[in-house]
PDB file of N, CA and C in Angstrom:
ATOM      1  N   UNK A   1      17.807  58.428  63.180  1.00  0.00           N
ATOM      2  CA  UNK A   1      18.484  57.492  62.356  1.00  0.00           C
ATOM      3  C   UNK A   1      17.905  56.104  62.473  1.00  0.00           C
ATOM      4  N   UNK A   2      17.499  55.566  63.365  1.00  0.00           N
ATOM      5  CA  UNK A   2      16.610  54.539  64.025  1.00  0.00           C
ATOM      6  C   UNK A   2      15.677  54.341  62.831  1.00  0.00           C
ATOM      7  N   UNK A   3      15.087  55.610  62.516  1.00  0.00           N
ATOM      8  CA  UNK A   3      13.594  55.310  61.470  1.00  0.00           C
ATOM      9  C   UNK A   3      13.853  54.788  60.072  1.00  0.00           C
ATOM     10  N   UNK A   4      15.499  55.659  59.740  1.00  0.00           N
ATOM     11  CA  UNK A   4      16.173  55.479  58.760  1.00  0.00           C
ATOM     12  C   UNK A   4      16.689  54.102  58.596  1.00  0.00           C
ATOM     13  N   UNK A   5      17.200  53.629  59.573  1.00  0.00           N
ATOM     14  CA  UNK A   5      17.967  52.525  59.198  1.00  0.00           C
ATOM     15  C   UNK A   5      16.819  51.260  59.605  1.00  0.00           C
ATOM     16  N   UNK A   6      15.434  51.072  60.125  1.00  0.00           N
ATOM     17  CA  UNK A   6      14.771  50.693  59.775  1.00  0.00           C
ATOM     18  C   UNK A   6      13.888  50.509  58.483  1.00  0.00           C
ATOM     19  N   UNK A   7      13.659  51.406  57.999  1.00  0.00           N
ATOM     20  CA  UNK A   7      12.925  51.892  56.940  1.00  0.00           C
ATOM     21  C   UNK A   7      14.013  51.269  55.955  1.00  0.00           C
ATOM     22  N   UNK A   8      15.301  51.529  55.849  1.00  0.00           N
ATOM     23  CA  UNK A   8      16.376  50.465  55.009  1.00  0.00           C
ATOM     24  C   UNK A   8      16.546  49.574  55.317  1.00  0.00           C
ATOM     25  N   UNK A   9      15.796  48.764  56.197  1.00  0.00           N
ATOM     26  CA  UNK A   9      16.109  47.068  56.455  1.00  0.00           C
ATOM     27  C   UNK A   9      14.752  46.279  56.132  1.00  0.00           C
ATOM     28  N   UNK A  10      14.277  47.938  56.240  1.00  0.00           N
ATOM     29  CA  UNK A  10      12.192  46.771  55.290  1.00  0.00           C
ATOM     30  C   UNK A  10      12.748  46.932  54.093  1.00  0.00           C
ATOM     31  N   UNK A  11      13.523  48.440  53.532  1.00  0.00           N
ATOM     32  CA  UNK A  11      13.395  48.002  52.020  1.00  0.00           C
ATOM     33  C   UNK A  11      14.334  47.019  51.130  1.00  0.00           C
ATOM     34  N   UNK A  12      15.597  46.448  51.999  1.00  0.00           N
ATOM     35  CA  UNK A  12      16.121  45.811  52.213  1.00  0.00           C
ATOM     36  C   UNK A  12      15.480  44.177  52.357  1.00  0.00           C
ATOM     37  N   UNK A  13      14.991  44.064  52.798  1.00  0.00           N
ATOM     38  CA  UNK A  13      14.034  42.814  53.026  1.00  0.00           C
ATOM     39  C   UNK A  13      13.184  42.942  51.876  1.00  0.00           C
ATOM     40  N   UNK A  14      12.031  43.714  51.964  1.00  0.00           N
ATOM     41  CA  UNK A  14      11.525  43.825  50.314  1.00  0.00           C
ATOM     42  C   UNK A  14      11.990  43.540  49.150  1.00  0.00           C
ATOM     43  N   UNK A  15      12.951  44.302  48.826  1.00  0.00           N
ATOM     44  CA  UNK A  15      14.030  44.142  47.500  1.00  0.00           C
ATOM     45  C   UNK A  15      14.243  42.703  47.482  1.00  0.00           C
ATOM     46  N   UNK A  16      14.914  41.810  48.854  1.00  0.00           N
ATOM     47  CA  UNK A  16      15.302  40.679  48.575  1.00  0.00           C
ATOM     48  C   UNK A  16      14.267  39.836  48.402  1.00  0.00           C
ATOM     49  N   UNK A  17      13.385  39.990  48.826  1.00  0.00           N
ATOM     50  CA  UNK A  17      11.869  38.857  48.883  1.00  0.00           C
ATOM     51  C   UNK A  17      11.418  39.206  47.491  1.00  0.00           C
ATOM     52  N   UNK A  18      11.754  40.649  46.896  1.00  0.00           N
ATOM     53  CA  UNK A  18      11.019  40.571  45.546  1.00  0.00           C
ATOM     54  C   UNK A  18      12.062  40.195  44.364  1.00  0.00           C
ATOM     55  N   UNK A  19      12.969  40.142  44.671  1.00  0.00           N
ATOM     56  CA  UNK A  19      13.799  39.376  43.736  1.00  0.00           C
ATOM     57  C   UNK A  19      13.913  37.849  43.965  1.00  0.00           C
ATOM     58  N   UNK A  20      14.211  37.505  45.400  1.00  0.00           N
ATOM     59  CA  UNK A  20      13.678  35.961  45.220  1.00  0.00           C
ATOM     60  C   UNK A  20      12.345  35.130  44.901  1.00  0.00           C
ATOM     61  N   UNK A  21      11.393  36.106  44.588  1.00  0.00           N
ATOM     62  CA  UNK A  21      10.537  36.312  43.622  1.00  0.00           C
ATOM     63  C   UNK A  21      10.898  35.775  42.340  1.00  0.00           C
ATOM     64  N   UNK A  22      11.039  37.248  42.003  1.00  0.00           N
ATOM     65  CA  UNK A  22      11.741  36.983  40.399  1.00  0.00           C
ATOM     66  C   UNK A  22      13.061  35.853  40.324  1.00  0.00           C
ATOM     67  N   UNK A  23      13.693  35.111  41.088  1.00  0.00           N
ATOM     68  CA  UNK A  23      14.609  34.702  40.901  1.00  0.00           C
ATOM     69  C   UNK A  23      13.187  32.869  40.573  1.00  0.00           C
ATOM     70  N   UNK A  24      12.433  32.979  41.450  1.00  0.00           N
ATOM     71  CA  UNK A  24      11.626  32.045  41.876  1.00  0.00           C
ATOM     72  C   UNK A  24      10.493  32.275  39.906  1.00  0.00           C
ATOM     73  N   UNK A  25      10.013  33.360  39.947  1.00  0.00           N
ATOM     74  CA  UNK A  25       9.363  33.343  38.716  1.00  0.00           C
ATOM     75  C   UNK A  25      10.608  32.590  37.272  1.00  0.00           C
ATOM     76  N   UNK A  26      11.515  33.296  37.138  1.00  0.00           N
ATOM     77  CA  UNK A  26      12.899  32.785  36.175  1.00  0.00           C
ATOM     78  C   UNK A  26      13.081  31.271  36.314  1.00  0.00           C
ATOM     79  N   UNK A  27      13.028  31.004  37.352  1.00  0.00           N
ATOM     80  CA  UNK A  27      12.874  29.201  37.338  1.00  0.00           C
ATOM     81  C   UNK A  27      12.130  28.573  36.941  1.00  0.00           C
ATOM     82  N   UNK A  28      11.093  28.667  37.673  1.00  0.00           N
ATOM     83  CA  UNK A  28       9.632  28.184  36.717  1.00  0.00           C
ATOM     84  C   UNK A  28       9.297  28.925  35.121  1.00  0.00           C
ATOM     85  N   UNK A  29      10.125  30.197  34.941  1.00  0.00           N
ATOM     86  CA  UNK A  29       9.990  29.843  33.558  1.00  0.00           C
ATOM     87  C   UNK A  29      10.923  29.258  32.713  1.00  0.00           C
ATOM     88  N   UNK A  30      12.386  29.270  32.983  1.00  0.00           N
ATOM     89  CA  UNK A  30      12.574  28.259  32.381  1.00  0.00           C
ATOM     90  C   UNK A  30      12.510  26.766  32.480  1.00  0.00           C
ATOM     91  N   UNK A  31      11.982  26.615  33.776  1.00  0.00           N
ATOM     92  CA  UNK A  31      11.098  24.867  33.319  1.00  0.00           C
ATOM     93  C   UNK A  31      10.133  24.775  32.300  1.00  0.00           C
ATOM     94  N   UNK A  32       9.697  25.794  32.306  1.00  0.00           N
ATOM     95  CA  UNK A  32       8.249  26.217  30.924  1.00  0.00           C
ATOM     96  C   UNK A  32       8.857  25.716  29.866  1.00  0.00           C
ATOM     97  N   UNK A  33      10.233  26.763  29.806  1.00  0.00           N
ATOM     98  CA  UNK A  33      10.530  26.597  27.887  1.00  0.00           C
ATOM     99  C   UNK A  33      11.156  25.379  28.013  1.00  0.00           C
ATOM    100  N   UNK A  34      12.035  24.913  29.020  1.00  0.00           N
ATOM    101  CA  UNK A  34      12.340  23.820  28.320  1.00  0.00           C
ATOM    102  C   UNK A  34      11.258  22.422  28.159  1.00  0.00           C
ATOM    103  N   UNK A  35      10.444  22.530  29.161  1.00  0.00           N
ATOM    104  CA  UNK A  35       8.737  21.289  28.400  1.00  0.00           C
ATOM    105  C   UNK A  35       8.482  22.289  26.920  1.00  0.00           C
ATOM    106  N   UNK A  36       8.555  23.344  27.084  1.00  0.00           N
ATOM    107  CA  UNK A  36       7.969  23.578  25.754  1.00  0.00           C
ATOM    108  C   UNK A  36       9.323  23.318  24.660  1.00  0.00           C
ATOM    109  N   UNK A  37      10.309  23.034  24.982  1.00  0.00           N
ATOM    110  CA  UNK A  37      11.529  22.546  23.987  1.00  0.00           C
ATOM    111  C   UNK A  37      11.332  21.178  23.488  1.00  0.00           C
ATOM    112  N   UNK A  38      11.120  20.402  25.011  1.00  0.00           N
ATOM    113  CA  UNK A  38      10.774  19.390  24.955  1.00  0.00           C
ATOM    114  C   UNK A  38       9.353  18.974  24.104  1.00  0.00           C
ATOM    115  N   UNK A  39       8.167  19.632  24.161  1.00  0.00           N
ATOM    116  CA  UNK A  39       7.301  19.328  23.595  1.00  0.00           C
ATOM    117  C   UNK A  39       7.100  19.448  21.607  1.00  0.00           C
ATOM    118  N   UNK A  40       8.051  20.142  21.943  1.00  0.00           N
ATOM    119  CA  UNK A  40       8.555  20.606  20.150  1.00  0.00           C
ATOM    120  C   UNK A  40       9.637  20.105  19.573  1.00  0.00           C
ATOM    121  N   UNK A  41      10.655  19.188  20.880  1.00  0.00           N
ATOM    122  CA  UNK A  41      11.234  18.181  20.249  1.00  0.00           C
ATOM    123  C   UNK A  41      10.466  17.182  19.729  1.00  0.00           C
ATOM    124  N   UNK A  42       9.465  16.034  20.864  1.00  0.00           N
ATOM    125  CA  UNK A  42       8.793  15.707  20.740  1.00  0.00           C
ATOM    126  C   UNK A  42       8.168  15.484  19.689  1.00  0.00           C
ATOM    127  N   UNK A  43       7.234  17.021  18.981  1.00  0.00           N
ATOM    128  CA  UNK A  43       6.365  17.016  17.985  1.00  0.00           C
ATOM    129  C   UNK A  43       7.206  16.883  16.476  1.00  0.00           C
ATOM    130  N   UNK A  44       8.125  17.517  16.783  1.00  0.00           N
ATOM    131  CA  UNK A  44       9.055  16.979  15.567  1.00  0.00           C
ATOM    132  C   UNK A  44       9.547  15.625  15.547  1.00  0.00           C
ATOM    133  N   UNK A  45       9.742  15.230  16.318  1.00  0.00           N
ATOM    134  CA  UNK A  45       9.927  13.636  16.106  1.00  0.00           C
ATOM    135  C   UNK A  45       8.923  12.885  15.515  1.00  0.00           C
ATOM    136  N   UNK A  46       7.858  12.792  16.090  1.00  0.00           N
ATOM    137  CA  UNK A  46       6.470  12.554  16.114  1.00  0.00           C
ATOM    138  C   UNK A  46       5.824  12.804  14.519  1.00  0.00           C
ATOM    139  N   UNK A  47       6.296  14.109  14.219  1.00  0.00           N
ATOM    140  CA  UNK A  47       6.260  14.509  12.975  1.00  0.00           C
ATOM    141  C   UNK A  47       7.110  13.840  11.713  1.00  0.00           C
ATOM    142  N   UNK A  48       8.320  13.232  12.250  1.00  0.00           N
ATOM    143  CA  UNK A  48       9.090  12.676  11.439  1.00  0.00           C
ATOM    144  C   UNK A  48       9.135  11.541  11.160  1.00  0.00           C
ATOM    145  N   UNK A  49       8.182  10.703  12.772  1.00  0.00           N
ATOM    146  CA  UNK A  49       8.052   9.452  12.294  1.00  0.00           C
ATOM    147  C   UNK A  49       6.285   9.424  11.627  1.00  0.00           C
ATOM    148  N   UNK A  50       5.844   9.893  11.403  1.00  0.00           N
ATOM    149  CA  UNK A  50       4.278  10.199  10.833  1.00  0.00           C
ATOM    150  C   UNK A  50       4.543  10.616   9.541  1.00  0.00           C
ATOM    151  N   UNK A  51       5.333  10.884   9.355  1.00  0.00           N
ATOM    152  CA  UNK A  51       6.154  11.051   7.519  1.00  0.00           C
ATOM    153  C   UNK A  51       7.072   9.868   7.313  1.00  0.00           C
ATOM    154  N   UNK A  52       7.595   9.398   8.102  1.00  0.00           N
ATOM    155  CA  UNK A  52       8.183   7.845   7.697  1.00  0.00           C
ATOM    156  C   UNK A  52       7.222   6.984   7.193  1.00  0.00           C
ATOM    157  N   UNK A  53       5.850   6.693   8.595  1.00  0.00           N
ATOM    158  CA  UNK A  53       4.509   5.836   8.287  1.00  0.00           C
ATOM    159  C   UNK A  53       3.578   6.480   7.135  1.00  0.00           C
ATOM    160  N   UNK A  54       4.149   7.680   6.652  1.00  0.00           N
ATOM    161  CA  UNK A  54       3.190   7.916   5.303  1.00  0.00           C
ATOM    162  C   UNK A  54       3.803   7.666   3.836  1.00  0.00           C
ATOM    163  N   UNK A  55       5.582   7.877   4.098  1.00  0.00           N
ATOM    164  CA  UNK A  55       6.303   7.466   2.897  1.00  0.00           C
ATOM    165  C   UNK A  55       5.893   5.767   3.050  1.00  0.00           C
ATOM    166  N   UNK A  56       6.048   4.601   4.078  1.00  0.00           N
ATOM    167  CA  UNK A  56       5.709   3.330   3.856  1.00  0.00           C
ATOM    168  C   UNK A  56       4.566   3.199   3.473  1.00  0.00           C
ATOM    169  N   UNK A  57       3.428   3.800   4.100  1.00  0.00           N
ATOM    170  CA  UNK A  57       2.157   3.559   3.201  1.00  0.00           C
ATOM    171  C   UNK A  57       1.980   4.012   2.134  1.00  0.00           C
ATOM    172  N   UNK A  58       2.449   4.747   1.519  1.00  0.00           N
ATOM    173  CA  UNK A  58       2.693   5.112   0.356  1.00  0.00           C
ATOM    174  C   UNK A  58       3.326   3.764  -0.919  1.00  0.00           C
ATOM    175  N   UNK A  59       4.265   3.611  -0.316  1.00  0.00           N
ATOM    176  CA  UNK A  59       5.145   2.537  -0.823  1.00  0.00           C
ATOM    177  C   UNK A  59       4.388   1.239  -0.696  1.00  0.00           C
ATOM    178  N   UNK A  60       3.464   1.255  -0.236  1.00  0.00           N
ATOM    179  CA  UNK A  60       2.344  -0.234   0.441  1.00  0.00           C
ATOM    180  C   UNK A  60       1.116  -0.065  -0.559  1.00  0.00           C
ATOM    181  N   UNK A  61       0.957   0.651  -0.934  1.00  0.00           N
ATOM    182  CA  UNK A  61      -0.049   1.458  -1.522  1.00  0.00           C
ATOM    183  C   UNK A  61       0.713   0.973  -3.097  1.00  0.00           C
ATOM    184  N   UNK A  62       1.520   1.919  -3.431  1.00  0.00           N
ATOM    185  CA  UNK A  62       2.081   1.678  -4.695  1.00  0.00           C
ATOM    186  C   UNK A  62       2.313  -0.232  -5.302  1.00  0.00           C
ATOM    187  N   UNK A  63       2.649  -0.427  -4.134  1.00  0.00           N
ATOM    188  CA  UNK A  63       3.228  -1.980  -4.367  1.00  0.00           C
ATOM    189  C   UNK A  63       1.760  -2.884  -4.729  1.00  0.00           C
ATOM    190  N   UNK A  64       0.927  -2.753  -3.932  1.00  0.00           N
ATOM    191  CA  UNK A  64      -0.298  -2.733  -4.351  1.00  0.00           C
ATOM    192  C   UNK A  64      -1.052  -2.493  -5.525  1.00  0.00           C
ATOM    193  N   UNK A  65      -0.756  -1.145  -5.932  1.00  0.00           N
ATOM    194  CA  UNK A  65      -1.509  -1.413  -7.456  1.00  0.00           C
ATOM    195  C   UNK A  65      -0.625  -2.041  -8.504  1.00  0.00           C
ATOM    196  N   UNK A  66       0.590  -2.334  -8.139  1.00  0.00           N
ATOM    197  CA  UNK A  66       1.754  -3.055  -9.418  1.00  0.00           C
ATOM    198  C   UNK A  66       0.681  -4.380  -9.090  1.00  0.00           C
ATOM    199  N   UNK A  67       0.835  -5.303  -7.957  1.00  0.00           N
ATOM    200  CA  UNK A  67      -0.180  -6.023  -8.102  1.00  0.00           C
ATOM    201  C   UNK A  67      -1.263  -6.244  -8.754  1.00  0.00           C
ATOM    202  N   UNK A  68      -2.147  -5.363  -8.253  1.00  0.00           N
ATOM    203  CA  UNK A  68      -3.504  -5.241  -9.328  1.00  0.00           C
ATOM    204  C   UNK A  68      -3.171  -5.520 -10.447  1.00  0.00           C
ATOM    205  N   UNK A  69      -2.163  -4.687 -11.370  1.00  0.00           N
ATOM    206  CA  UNK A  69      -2.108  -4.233 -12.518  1.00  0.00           C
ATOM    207  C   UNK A  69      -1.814  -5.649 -12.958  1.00  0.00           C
ATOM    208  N   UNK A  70      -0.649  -6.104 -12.452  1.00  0.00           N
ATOM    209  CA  UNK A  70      -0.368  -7.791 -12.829  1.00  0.00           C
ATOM    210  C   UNK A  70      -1.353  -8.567 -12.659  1.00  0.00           C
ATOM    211  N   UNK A  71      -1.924  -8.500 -11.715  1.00  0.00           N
ATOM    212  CA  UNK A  71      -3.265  -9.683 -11.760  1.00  0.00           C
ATOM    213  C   UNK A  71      -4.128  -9.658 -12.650  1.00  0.00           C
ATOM    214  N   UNK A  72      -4.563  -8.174 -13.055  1.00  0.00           N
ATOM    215  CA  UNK A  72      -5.350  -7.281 -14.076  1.00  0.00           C
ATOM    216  C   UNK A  72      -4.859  -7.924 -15.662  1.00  0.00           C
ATOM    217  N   UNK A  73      -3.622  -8.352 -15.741  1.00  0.00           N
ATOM    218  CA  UNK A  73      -2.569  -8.237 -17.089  1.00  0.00           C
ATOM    219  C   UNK A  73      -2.452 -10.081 -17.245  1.00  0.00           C
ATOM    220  N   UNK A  74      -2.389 -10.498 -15.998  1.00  0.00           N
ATOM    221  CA  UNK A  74      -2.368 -11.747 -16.000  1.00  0.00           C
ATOM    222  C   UNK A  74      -4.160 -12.122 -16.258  1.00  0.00           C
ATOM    223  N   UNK A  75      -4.911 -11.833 -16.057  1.00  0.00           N
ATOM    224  CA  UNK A  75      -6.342 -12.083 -15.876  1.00  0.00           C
ATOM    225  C   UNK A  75      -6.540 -12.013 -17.643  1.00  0.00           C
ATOM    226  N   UNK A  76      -6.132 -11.154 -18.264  1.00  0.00           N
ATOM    227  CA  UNK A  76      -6.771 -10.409 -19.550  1.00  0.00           C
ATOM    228  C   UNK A  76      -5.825 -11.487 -20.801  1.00  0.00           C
ATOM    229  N   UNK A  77      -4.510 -11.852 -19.801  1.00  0.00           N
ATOM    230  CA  UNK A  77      -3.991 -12.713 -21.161  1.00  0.00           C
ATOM    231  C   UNK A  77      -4.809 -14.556 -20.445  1.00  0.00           C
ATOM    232  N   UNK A  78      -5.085 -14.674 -19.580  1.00  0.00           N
ATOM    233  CA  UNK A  78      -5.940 -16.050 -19.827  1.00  0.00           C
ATOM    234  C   UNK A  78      -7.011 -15.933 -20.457  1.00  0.00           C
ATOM    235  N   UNK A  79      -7.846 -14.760 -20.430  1.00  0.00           N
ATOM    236  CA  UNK A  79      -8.507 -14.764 -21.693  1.00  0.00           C
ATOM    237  C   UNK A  79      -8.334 -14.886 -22.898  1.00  0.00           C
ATOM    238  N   UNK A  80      -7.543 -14.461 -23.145  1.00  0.00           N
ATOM    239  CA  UNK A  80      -7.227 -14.669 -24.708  1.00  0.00           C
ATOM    240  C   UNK A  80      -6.809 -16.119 -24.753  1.00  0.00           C
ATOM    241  N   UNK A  81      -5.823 -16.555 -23.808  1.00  0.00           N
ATOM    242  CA  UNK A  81      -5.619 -17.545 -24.201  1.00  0.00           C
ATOM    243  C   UNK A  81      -6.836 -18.904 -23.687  1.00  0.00           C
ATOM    244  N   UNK A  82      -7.855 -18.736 -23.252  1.00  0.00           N
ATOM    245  CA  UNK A  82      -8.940 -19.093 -22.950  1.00  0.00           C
ATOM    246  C   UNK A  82      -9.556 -19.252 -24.591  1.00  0.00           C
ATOM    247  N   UNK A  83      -9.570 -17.972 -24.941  1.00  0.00           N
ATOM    248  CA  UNK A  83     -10.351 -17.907 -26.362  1.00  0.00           C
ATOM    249  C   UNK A  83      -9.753 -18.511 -27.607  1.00  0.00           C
ATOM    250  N   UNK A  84      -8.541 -18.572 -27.376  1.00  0.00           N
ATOM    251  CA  UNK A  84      -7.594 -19.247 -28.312  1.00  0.00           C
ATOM    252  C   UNK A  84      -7.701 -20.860 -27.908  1.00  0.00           C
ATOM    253  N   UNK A  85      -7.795 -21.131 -27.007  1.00  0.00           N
ATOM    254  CA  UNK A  85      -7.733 -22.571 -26.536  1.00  0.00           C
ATOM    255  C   UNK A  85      -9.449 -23.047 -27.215  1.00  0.00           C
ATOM    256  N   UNK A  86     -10.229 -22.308 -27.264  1.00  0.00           N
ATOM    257  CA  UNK A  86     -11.752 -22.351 -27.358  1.00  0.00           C
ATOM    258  C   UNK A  86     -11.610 -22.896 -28.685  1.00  0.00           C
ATOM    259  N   UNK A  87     -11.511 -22.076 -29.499  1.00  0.00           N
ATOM    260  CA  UNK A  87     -10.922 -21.939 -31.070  1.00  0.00           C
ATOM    261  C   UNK A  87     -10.288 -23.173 -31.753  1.00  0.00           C
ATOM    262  N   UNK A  88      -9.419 -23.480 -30.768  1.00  0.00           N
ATOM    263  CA  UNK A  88      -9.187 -24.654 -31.100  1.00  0.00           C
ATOM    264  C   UNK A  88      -9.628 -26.094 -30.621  1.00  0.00           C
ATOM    265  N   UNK A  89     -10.414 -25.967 -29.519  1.00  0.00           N
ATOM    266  CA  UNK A  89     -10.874 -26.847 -29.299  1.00  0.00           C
ATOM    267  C   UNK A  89     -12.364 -27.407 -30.676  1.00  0.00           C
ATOM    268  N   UNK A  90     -13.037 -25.876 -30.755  1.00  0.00           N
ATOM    269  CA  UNK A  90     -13.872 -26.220 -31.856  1.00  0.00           C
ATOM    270  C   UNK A  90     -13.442 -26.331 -33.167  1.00  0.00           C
ATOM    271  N   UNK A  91     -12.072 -26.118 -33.660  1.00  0.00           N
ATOM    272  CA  UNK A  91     -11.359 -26.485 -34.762  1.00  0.00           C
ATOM    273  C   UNK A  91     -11.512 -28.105 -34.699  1.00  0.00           C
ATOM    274  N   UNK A  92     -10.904 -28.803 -33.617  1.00  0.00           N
ATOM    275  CA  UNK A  92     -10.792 -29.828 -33.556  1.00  0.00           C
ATOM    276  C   UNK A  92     -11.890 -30.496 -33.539  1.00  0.00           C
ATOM    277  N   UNK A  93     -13.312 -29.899 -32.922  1.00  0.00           N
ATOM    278  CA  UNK A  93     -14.289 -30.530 -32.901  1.00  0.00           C
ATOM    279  C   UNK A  93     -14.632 -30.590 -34.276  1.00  0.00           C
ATOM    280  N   UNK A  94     -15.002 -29.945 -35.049  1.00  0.00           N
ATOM    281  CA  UNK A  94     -15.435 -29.934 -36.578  1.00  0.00           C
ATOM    282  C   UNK A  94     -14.204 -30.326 -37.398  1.00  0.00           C
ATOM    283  N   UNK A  95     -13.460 -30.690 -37.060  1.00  0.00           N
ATOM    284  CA  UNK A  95     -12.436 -31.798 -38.120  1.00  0.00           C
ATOM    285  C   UNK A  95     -12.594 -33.098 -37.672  1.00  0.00           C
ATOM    286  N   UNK A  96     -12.820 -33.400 -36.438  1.00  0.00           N
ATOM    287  CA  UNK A  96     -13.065 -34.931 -35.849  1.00  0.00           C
ATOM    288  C   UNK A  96     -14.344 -35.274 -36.406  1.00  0.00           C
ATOM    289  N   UNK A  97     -15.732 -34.284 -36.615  1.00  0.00           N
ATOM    290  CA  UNK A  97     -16.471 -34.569 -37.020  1.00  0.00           C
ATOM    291  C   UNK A  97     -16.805 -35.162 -38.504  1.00  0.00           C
ATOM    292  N   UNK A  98     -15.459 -33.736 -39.493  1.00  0.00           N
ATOM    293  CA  UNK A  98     -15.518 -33.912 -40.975  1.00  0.00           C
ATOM    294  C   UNK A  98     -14.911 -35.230 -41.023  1.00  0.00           C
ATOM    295  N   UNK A  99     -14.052 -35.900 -40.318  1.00  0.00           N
ATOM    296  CA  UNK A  99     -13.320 -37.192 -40.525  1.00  0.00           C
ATOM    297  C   UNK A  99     -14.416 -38.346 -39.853  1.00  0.00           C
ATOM    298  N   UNK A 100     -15.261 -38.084 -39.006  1.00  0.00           N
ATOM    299  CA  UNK A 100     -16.011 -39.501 -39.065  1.00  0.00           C
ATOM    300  C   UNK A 100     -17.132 -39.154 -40.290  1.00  0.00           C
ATOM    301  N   UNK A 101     -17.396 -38.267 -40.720  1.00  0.00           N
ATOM    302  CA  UNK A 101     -18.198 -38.443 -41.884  1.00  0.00           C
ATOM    303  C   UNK A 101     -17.420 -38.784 -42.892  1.00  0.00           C
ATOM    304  N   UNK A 102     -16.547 -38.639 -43.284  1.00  0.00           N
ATOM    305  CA  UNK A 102     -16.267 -39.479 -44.305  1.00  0.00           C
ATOM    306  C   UNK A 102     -15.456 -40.584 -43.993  1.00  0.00           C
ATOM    307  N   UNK A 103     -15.132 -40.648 -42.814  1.00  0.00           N
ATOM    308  CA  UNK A 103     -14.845 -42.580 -42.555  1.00  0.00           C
ATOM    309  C   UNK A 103     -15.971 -43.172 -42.594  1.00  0.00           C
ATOM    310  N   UNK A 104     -17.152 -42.607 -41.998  1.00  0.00           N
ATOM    311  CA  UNK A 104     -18.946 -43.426 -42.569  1.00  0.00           C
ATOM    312  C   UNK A 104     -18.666 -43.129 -43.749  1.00  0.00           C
ATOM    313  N   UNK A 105     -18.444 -42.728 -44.447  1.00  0.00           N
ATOM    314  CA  UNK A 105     -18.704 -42.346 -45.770  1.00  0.00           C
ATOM    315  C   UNK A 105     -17.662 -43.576 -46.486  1.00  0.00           C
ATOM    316  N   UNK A 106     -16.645 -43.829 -46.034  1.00  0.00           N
ATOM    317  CA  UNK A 106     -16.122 -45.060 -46.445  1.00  0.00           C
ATOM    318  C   UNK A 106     -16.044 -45.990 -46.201  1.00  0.00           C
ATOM    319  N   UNK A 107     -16.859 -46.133 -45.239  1.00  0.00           N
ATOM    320  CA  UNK A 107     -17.207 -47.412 -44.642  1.00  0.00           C
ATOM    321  C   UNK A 107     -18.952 -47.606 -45.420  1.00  0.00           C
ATOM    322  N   UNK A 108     -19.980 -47.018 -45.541  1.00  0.00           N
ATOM    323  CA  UNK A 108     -20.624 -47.385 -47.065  1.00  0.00           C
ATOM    324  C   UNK A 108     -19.976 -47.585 -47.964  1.00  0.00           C
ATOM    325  N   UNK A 109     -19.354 -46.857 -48.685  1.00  0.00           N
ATOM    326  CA  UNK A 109     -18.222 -46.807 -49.793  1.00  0.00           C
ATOM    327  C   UNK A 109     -17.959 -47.996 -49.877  1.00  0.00           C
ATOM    328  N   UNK A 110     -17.356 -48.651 -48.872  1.00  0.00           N
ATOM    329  CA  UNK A 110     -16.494 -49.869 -49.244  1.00  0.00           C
ATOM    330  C   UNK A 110     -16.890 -51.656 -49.713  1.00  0.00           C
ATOM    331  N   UNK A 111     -17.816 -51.554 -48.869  1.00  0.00           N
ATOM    332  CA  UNK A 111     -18.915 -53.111 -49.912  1.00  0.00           C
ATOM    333  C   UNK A 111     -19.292 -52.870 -50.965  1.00  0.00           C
ATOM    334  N   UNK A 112     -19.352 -51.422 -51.877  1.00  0.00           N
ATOM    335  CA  UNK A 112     -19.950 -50.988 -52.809  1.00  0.00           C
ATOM    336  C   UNK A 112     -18.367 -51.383 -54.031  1.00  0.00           C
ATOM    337  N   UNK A 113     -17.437 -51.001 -53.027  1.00  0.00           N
ATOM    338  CA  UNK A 113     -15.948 -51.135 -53.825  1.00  0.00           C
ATOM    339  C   UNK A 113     -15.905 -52.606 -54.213  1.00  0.00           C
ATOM    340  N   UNK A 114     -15.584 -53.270 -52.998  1.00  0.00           N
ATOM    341  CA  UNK A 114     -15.978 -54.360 -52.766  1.00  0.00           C
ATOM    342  C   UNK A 114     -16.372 -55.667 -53.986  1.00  0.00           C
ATOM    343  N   UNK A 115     -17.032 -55.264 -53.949  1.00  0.00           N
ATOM    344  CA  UNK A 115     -18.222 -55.981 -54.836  1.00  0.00           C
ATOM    345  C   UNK A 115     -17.618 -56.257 -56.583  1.00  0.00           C
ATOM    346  N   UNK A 116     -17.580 -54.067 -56.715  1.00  0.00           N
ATOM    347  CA  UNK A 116     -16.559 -54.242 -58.111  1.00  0.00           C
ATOM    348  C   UNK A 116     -15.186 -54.403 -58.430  1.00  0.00           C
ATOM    349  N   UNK A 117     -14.782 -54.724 -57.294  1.00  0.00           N
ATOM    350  CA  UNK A 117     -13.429 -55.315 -57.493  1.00  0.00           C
ATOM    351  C   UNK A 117     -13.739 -56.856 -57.299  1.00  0.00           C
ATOM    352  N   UNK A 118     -13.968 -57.566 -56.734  1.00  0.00           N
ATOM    353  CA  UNK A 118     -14.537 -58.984 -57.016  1.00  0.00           C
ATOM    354  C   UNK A 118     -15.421 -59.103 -58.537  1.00  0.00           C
ATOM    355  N   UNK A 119     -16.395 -58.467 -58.805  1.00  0.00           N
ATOM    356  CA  UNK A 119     -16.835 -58.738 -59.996  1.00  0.00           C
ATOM    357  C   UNK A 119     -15.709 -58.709 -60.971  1.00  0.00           C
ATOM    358  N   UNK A 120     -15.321 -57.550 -61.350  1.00  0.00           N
ATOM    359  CA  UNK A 120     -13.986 -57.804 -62.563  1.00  0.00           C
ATOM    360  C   UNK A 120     -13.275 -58.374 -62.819  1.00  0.00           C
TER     361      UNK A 120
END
């Protein structure tokens, strides 16, 4: 009985060393999953704020070409009104001109008047 009840106190000892084993493996794995919970909380966060910074650049982006487009819209009407201002500046130039030619023109004119209104 000696051999027996030895032989049940190794396997006894065994059993317990190999379950505090496994009790020892079960721990360290769930420290595993939960870093790996953690790491997939993490990446979802990470993920959510990397879709926040792409909806704002987005929105940075957009706001941006309304810009352009206005500067673009503002740029295209000083032209015109550039060309309109042009237009009239040379309107004015060739009427200032047609009016000193014929103020010379009446200013010869006028000793010529002159003259026949004194003679008569």
């Amino acid at each position: 009985m000696s051999a027996n009840g030895t032989k049940g106190t190794v396997g006894r000892d065994e059993a317990r060393s190999r379950a505090d084993t496994m009790l020892h493996s079960l721990k360290q794995t769930a420290t595993l999953a939960r870093n790996v919970e953690d790491a997939a909380s993490r990446l979802a966060s990470s993920g959510n704020e990397q879709s926040a910074a792409s909806q704002e650049l987005r929105v940075g982006i957009e706001s941006m070409a309304a810009s352009i487009e206005e500067i673009s819209s503002s740029g295209e009407e000083l032209a015109r009104s550039q060309k309109g201002m042009s237009e009239v500046a040379k309107s004015l130039h060739r009427s200032s001109r047609h009016r000193r030619a014929r103020s010379s023109g009446y200013f010869l004119a006028a000793p010529a008047l002159m003259v026949v209104t004194y003679s008569s």
